[in-house]
C-alpha atoms as a PDB file:
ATOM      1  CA  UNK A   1      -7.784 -70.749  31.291  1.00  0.00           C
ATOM      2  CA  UNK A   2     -10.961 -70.020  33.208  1.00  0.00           C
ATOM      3  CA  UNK A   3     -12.466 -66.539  33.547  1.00  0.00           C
ATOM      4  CA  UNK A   4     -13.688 -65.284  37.450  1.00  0.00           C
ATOM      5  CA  UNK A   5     -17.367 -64.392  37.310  1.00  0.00           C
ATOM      6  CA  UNK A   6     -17.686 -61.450  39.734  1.00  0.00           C
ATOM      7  CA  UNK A   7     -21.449 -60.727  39.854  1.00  0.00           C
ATOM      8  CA  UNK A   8     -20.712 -57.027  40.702  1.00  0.00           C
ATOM      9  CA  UNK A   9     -18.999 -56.222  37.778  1.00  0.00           C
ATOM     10  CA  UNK A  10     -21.165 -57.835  35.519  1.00  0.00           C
ATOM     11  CA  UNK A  11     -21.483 -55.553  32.837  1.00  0.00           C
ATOM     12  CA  UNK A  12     -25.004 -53.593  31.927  1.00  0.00           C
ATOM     13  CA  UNK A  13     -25.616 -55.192  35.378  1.00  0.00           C
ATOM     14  CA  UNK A  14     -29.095 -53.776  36.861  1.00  0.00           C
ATOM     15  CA  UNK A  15     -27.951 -54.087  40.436  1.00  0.00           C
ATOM     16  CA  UNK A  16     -28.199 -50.668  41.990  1.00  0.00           C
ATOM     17  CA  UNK A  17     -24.302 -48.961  41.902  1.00  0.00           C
ATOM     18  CA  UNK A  18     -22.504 -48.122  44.488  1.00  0.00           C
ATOM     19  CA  UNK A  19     -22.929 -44.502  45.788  1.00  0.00           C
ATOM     20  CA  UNK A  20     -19.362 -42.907  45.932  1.00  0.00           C
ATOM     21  CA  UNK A  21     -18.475 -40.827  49.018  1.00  0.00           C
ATOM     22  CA  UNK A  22     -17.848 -38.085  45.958  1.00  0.00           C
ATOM     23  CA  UNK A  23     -19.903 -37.572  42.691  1.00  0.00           C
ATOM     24  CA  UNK A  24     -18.363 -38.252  39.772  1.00  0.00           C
ATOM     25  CA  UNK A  25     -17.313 -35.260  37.741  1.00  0.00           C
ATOM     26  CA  UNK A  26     -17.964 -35.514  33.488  1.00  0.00           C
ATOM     27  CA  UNK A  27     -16.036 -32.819  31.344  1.00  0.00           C
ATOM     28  CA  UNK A  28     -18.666 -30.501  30.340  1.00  0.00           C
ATOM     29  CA  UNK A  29     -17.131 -28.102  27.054  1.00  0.00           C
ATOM     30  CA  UNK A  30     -19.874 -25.495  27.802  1.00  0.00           C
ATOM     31  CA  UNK A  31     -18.224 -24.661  30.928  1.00  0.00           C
ATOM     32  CA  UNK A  32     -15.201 -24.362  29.257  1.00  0.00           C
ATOM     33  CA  UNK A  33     -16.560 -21.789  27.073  1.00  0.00           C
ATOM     34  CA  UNK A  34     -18.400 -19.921  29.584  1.00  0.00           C
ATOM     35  CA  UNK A  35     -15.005 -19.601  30.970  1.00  0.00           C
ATOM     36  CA  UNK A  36     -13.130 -18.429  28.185  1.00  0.00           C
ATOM     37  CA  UNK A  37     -16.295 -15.395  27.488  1.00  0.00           C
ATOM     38  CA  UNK A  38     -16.006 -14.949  31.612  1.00  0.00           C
ATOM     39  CA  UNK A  39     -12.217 -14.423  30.767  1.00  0.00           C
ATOM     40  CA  UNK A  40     -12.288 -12.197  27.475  1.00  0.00           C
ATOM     41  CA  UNK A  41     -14.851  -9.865  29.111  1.00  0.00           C
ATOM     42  CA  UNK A  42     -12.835  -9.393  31.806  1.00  0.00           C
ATOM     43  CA  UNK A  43      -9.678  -8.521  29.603  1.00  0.00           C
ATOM     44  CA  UNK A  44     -11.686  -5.954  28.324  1.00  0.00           C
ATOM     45  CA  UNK A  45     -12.670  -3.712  31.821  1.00  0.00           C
ATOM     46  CA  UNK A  46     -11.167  -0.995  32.052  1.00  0.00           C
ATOM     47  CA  UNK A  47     -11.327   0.346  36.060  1.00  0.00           C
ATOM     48  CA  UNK A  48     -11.132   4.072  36.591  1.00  0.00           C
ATOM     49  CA  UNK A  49      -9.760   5.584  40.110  1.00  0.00           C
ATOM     50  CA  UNK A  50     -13.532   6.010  41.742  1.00  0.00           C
ATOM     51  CA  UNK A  51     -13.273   1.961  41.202  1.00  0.00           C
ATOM     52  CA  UNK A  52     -15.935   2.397  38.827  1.00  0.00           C
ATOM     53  CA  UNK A  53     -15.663  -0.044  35.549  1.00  0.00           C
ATOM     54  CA  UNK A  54     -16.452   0.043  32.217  1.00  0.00           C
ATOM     55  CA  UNK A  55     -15.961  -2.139  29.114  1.00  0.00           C
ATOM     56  CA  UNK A  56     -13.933  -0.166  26.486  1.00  0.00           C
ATOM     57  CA  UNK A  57     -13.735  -1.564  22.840  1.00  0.00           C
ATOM     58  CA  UNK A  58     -11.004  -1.104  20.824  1.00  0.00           C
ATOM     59  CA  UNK A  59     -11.475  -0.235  17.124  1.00  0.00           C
ATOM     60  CA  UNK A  60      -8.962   0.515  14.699  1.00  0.00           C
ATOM     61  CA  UNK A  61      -9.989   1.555  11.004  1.00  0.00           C
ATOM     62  CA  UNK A  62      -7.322  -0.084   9.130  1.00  0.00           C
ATOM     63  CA  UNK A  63      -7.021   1.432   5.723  1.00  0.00           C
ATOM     64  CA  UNK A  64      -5.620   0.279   2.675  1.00  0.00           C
ATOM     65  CA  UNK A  65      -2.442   2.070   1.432  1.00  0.00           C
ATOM     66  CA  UNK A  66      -2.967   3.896  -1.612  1.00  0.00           C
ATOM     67  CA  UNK A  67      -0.465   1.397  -3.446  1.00  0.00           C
ATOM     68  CA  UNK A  68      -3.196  -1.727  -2.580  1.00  0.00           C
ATOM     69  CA  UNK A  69      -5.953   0.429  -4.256  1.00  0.00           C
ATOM     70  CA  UNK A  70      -7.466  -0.286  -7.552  1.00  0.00           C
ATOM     71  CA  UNK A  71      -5.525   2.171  -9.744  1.00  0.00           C
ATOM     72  CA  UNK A  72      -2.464   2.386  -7.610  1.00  0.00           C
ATOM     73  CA  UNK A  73      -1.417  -0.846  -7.935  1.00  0.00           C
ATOM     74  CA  UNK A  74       2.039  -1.181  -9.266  1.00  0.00           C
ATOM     75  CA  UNK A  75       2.016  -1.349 -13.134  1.00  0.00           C
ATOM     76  CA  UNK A  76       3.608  -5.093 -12.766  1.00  0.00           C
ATOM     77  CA  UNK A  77       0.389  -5.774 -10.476  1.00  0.00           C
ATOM     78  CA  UNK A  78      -2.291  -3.799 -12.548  1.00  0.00           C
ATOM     79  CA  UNK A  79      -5.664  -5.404 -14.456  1.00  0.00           C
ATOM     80  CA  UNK A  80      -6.190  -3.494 -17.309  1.00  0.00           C
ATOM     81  CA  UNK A  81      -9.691  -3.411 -19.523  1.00  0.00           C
ATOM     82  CA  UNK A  82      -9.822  -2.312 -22.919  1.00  0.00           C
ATOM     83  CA  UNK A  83     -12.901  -0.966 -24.101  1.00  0.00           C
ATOM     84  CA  UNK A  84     -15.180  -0.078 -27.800  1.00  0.00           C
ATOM     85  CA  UNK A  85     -18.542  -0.398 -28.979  1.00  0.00           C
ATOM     86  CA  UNK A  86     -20.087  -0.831 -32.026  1.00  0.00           C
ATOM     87  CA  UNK A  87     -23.434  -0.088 -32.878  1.00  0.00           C
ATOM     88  CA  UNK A  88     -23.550  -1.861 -36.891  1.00  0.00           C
ATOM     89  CA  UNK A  89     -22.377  -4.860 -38.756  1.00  0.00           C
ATOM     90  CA  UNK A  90     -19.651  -2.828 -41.008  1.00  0.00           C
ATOM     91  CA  UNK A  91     -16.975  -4.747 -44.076  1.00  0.00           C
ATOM     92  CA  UNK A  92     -14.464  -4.398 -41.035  1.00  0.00           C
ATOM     93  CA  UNK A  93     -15.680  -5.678 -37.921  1.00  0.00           C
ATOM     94  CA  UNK A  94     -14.186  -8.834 -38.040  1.00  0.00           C
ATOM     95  CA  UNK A  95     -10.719  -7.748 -38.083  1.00  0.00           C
ATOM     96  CA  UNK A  96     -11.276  -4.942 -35.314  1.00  0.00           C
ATOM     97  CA  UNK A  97     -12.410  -7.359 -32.954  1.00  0.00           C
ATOM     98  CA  UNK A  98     -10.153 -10.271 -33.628  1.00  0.00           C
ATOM     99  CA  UNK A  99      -7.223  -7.778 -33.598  1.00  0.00           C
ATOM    100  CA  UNK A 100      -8.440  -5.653 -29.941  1.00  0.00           C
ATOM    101  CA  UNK A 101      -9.396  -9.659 -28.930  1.00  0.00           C
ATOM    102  CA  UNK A 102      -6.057 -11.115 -29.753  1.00  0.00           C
ATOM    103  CA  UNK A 103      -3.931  -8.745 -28.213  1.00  0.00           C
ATOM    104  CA  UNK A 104      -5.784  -8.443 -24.673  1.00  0.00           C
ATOM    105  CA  UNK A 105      -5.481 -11.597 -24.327  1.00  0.00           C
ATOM    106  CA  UNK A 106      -1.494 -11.892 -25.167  1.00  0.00           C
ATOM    107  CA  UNK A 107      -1.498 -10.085 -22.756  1.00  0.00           C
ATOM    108  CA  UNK A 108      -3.951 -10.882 -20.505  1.00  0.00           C
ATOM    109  CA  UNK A 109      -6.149  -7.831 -20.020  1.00  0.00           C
ATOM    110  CA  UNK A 110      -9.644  -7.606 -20.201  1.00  0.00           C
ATOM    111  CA  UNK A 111     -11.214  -7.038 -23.318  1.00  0.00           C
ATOM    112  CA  UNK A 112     -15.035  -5.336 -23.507  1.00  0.00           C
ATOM    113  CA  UNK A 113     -17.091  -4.357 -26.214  1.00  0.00           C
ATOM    114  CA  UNK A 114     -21.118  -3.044 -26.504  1.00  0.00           C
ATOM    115  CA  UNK A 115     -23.134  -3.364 -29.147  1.00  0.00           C
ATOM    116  CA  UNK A 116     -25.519  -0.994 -28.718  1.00  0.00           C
ATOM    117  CA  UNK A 117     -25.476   2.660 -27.497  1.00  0.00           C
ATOM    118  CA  UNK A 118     -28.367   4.474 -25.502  1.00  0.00           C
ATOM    119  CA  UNK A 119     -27.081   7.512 -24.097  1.00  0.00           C
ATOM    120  CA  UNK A 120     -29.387  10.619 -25.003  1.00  0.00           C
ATOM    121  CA  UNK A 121     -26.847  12.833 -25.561  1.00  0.00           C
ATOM    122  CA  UNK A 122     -25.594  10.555 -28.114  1.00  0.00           C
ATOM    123  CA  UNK A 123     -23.727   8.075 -29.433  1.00  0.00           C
ATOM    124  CA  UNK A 124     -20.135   8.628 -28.980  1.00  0.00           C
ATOM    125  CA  UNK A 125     -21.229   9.728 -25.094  1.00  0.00           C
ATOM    126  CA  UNK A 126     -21.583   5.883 -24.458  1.00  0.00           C
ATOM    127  CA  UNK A 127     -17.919   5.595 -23.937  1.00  0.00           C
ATOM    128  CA  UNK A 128     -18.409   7.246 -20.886  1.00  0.00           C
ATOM    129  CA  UNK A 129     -20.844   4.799 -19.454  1.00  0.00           C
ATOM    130  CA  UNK A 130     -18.240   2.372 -20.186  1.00  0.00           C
ATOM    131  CA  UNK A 131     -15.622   3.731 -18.572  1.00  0.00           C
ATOM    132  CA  UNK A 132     -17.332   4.472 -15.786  1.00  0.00           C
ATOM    133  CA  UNK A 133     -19.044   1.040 -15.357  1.00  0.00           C
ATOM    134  CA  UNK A 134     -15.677  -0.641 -15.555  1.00  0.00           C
ATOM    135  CA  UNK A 135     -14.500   2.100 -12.813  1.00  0.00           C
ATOM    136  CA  UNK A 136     -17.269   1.036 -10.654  1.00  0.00           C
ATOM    137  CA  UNK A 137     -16.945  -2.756 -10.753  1.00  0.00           C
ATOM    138  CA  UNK A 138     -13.487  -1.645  -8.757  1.00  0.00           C
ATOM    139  CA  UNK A 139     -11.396  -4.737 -10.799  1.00  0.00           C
ATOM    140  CA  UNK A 140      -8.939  -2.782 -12.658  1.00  0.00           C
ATOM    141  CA  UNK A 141      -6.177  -0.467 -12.508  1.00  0.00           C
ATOM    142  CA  UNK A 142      -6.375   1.392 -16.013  1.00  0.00           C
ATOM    143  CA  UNK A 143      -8.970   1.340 -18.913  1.00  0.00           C
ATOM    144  CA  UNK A 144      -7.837   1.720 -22.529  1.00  0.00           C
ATOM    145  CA  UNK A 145     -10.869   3.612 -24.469  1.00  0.00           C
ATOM    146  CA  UNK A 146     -10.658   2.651 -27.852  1.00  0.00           C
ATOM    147  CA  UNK A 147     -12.734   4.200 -30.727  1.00  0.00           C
ATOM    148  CA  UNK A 148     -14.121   0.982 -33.415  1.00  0.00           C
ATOM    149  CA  UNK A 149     -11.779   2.364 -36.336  1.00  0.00           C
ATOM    150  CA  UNK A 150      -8.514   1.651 -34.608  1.00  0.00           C
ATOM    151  CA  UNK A 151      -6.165  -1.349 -34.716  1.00  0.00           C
ATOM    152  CA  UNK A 152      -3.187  -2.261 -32.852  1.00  0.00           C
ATOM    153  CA  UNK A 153      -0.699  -2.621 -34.843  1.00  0.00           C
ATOM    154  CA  UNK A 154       1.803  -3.896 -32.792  1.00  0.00           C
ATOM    155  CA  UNK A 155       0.395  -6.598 -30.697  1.00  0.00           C
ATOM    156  CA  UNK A 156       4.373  -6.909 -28.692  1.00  0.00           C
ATOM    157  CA  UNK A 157       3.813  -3.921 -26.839  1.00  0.00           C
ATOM    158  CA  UNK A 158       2.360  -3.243 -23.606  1.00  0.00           C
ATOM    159  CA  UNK A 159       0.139  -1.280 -22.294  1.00  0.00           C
ATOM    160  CA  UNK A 160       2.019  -1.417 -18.761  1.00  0.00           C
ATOM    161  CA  UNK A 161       4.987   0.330 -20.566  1.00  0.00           C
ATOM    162  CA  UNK A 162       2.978   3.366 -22.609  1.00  0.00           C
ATOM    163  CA  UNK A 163       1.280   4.678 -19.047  1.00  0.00           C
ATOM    164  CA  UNK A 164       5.083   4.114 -17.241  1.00  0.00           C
ATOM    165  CA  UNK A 165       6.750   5.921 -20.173  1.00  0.00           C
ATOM    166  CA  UNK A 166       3.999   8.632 -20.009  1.00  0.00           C
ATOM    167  CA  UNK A 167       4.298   9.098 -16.393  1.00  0.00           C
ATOM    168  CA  UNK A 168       7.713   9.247 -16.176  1.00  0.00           C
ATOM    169  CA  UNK A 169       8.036  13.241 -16.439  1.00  0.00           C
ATOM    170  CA  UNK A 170       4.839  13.917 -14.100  1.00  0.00           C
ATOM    171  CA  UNK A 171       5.489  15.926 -11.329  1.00  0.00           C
ATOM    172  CA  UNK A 172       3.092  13.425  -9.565  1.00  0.00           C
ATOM    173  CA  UNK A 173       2.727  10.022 -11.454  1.00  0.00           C
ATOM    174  CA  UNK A 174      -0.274   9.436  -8.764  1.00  0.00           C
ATOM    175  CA  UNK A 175      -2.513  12.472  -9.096  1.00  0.00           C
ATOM    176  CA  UNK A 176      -2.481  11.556 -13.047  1.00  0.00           C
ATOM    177  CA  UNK A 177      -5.609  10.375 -13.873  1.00  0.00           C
ATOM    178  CA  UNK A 178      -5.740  10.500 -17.781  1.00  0.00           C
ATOM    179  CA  UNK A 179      -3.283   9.985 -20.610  1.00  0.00           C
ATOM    180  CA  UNK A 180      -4.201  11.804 -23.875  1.00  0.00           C
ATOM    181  CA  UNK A 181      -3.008  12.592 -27.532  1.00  0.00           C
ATOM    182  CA  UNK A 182      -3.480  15.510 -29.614  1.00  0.00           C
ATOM    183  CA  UNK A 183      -3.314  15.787 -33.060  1.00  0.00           C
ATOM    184  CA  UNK A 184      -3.646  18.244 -35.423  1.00  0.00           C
ATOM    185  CA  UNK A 185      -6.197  19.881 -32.853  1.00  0.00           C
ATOM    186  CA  UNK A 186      -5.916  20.240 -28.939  1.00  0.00           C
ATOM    187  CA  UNK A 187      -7.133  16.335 -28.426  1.00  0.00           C
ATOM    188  CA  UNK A 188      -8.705  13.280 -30.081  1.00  0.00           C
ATOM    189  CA  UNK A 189     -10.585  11.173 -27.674  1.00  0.00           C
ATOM    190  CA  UNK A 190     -10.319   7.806 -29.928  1.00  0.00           C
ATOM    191  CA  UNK A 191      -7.644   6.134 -27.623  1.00  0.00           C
ATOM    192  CA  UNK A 192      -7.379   7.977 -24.285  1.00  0.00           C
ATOM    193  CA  UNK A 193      -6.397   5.781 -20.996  1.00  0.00           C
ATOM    194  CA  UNK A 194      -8.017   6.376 -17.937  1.00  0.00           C
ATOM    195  CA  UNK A 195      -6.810   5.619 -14.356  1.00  0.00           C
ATOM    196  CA  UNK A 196      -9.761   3.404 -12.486  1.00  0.00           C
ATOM    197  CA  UNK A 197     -10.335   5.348  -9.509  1.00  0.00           C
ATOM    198  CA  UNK A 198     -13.190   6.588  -8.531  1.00  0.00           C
ATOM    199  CA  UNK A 199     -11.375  10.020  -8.620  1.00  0.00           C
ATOM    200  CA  UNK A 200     -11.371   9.950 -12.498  1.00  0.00           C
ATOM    201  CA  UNK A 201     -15.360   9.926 -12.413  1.00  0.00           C
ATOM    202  CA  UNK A 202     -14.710  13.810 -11.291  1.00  0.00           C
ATOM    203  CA  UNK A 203     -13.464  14.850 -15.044  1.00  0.00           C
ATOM    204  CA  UNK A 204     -16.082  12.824 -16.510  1.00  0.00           C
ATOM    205  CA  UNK A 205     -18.753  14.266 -14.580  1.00  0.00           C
ATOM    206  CA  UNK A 206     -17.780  17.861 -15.292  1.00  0.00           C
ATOM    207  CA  UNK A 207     -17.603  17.083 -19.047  1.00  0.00           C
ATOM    208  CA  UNK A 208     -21.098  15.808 -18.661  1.00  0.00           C
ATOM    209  CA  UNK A 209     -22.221  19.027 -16.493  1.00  0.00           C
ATOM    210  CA  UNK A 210     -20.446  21.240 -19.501  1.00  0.00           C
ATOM    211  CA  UNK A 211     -22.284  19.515 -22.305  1.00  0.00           C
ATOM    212  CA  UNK A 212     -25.474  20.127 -20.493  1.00  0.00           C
ATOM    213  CA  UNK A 213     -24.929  24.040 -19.777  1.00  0.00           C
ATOM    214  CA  UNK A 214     -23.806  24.860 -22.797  1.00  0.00           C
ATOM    215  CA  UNK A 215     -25.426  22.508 -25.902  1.00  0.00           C
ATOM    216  CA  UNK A 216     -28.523  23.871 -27.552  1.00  0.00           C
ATOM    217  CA  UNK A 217     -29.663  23.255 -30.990  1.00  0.00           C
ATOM    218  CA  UNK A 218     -27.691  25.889 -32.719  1.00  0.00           C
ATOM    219  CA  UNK A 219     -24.827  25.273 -31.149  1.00  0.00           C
ATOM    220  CA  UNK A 220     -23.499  21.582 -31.246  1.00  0.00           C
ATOM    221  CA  UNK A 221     -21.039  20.139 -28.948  1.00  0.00           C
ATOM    222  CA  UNK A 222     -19.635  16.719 -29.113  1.00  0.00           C
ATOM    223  CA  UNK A 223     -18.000  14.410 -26.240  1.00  0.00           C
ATOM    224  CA  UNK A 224     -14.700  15.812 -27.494  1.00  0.00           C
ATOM    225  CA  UNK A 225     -15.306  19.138 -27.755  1.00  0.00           C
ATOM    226  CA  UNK A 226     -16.502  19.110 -24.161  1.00  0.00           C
ATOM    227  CA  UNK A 227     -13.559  17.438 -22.961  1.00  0.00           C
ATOM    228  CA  UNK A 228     -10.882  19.688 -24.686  1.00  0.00           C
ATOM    229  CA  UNK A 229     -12.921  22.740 -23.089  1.00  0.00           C
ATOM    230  CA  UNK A 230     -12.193  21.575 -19.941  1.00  0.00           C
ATOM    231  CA  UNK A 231      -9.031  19.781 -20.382  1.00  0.00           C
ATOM    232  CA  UNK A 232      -7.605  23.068 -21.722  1.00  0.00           C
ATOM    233  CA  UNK A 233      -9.986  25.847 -20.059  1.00  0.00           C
ATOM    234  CA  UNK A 234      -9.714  24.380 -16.648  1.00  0.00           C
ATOM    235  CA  UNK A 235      -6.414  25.024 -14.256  1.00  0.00           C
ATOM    236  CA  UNK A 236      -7.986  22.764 -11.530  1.00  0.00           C
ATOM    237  CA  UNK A 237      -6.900  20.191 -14.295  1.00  0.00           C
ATOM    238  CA  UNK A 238      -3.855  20.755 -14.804  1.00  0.00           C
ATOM    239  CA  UNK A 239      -2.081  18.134 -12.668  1.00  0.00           C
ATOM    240  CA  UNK A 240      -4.438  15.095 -13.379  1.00  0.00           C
ATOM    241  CA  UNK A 241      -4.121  14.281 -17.556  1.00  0.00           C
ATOM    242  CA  UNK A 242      -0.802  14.234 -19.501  1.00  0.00           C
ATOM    243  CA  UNK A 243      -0.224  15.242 -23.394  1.00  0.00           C
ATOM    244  CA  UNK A 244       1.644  12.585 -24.819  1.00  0.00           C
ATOM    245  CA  UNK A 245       2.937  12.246 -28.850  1.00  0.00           C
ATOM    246  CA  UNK A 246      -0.088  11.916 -31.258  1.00  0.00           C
ATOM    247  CA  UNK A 247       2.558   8.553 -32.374  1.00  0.00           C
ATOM    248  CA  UNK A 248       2.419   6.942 -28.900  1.00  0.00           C
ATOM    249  CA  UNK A 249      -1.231   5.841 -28.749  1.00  0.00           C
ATOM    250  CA  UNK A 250      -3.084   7.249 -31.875  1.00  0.00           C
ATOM    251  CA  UNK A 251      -0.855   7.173 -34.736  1.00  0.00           C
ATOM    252  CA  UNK A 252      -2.616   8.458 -38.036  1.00  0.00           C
ATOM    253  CA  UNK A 253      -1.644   6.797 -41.430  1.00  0.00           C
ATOM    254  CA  UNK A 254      -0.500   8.845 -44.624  1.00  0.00           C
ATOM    255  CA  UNK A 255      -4.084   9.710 -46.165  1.00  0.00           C
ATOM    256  CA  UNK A 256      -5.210  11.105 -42.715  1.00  0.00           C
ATOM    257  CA  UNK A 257      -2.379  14.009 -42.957  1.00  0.00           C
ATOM    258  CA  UNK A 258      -3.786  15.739 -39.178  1.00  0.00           C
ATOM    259  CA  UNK A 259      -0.473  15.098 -37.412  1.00  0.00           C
ATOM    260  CA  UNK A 260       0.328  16.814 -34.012  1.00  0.00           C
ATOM    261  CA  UNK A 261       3.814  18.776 -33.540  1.00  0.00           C
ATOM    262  CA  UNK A 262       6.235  16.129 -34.130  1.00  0.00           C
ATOM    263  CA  UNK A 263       4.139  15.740 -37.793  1.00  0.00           C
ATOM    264  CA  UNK A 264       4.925  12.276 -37.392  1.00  0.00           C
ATOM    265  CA  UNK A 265       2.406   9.658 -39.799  1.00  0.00           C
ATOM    266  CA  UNK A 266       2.139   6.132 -39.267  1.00  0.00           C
ATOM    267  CA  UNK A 267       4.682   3.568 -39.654  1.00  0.00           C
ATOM    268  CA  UNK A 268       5.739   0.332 -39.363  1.00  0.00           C
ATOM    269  CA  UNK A 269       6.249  -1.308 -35.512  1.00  0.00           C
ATOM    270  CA  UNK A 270       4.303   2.113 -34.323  1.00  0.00           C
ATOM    271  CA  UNK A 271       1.646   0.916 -31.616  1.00  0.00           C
ATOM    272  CA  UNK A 272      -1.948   1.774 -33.078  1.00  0.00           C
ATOM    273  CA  UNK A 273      -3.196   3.100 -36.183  1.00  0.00           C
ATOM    274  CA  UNK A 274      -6.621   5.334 -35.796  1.00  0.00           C
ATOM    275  CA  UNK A 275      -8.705   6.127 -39.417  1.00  0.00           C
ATOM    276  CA  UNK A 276     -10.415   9.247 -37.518  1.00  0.00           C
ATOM    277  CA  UNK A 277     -12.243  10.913 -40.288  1.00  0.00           C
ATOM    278  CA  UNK A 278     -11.522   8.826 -43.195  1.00  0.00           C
ATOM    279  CA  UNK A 279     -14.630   9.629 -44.941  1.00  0.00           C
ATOM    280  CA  UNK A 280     -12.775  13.367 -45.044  1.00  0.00           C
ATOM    281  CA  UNK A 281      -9.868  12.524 -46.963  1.00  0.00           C
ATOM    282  CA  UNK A 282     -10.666   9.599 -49.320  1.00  0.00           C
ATOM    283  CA  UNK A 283     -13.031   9.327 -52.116  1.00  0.00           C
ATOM    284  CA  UNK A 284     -13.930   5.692 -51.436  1.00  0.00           C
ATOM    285  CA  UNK A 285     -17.670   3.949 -50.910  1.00  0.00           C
ATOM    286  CA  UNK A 286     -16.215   2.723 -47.709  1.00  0.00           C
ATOM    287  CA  UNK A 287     -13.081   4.888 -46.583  1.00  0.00           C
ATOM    288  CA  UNK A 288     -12.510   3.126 -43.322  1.00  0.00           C
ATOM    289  CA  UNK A 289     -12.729  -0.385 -44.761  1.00  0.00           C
ATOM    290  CA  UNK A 290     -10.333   0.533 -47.375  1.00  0.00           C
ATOM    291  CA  UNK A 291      -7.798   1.354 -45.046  1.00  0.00           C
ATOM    292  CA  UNK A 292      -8.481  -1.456 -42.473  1.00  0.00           C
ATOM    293  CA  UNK A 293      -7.771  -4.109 -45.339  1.00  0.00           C
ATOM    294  CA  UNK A 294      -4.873  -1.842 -46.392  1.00  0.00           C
ATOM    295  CA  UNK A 295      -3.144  -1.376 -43.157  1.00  0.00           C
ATOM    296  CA  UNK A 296      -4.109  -4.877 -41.936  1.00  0.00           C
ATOM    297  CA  UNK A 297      -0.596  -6.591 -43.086  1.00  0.00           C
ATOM    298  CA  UNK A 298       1.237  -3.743 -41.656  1.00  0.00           C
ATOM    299  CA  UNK A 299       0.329  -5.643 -38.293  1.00  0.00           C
ATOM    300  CA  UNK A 300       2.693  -7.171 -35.995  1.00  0.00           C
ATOM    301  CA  UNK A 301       0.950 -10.138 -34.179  1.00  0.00           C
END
């Protein structure tokens, strides 16, 4: 089978072409596009009766209901942090981090601990810069303060059900912003939980402000005391903490006898276990560590 040679269509052939009685037309995409901007400008005029025109923009501020906000999330949805420091190697370190280790992560919160402390005021104040740096990183829903001489002693429950339990007879569950224990005073700030909204920096701020007006050398006040003075002094707080059972979240064992109403002690399958004051109430070298090691099999892991 032979193949026609046709000089004309030779390809790559440098004969001059053909002129066509019409140009030939290429696809060009940047017309296409000048088109489509031609076209969404023109969407956007707005003509008035004088036949005057103007380009209006539209903008909408869409904002995030409260129940997508970091400390509004629902409880099933929430990132909780729980947070101590310690400032010195002590005989039970070990076992307070391993235990406040273990259980955030059965459960999958966040677990944060400082080693050193350098707020002026002093060194329980550092929980506050804690707190408040967790607040600000805007990652989690609640934060679980914990003082150093605590354990949990029952890793199976959750953190999710103490704040729904101790919301459940709030007027409004949202304005909440704190959930405290007495005991056998007004409040112990070892294991508070705080809601992490930027709202909550308000209370901490004023306990700050309070400490600062009213400290002087004679007269010595302590993160605590400043925070009962305005917890309890203060009817603009009223609505945004809630008293729940010294049991609940700060349970005190047998040789630490400074119970709240319900005089409850420690015992066995009760959440946490807090050795506030140990040094107080037992003649020991090292009151805390004796009750760590003795309480530490009354854990359930």
């Amino acid at each position: 089978m032979s193949t026609m040679y046709h000089p004309a269509k030779k390809p790559y052939s440098p004969v001059k072409p053909v002129k066509h009685a019409f140009p030939r037309r290429y696809f060009d995409p940047s017309r296409i596009l000048l088109v489509a901007v031609i076209l969404l400008l023109i969407f956007f005029f707005r003509f008035d009766s004088t036949g005057t025109s103007e380009v209006t923009v539209d903008v909408r501020v869409v904002s995030k209901p409260a129940s997508a906000l970091p400390g509004f999330r629902p409880l099933n949805q929430s990132r909780i942090a729980i947070v101590t420091f310690t400032t010195e190697q002590k005989s039970f370190t070990h076992l307070s981090l391993k235990n406040k280790a273990y259980y955030a992560k059965k459960h999958g919160y966040d677990f944060y601990i400082d080693y050193e402390s350098s707020n002026k005021r002093g060194m329980m104040w550092h929980k506050f810069d804690m707190v408040q740096k967790v607040i600000n990183a805007s990652e989690h829903d609640w934060v679980w303060w914990m003082d150093f001489d605590t354990l949990i002693t029952n890793t199976n429950t959750k953190l999710e059900d103490i704040i729904s339990d101790s919301l459940a007879d709030a007027t409004d569950p949202d304005s909440v912003d704190y959930i405290f224990t007495p005991d056998c005073f007004e409040l112990n700030a070892g294991s508070f939980l705080t809601r992490a909204s930027p709202r909550s920096h308000i209370f901490i701020n004023r306990v700050i402000e309070y400490h600062t007006a009213n400290a002087t050398q004679k007269h010595q006040l302590s993160e605590q005391d400043c925070m009962r003075d305005i917890l309890f002094h203060s009817s603009s707080m009223e609505d945004q903490f809630v008293m729940v059972p010294q049991w609940k979240l700060n349970a005190f064992p047998e040789e630490i006898p400074c119970y709240d109403k319900d005089d409850k002690m420690f015992e066995r399958g009760m959440f946490t276990l807090h050795f506030a004051g140990a040094w107080a109430h037992l003649q020991e070298d090292d009151p805390t560590g004796f009750l760590m090691k003795k309480y530490e099999r009354e854990i359930i892991w």
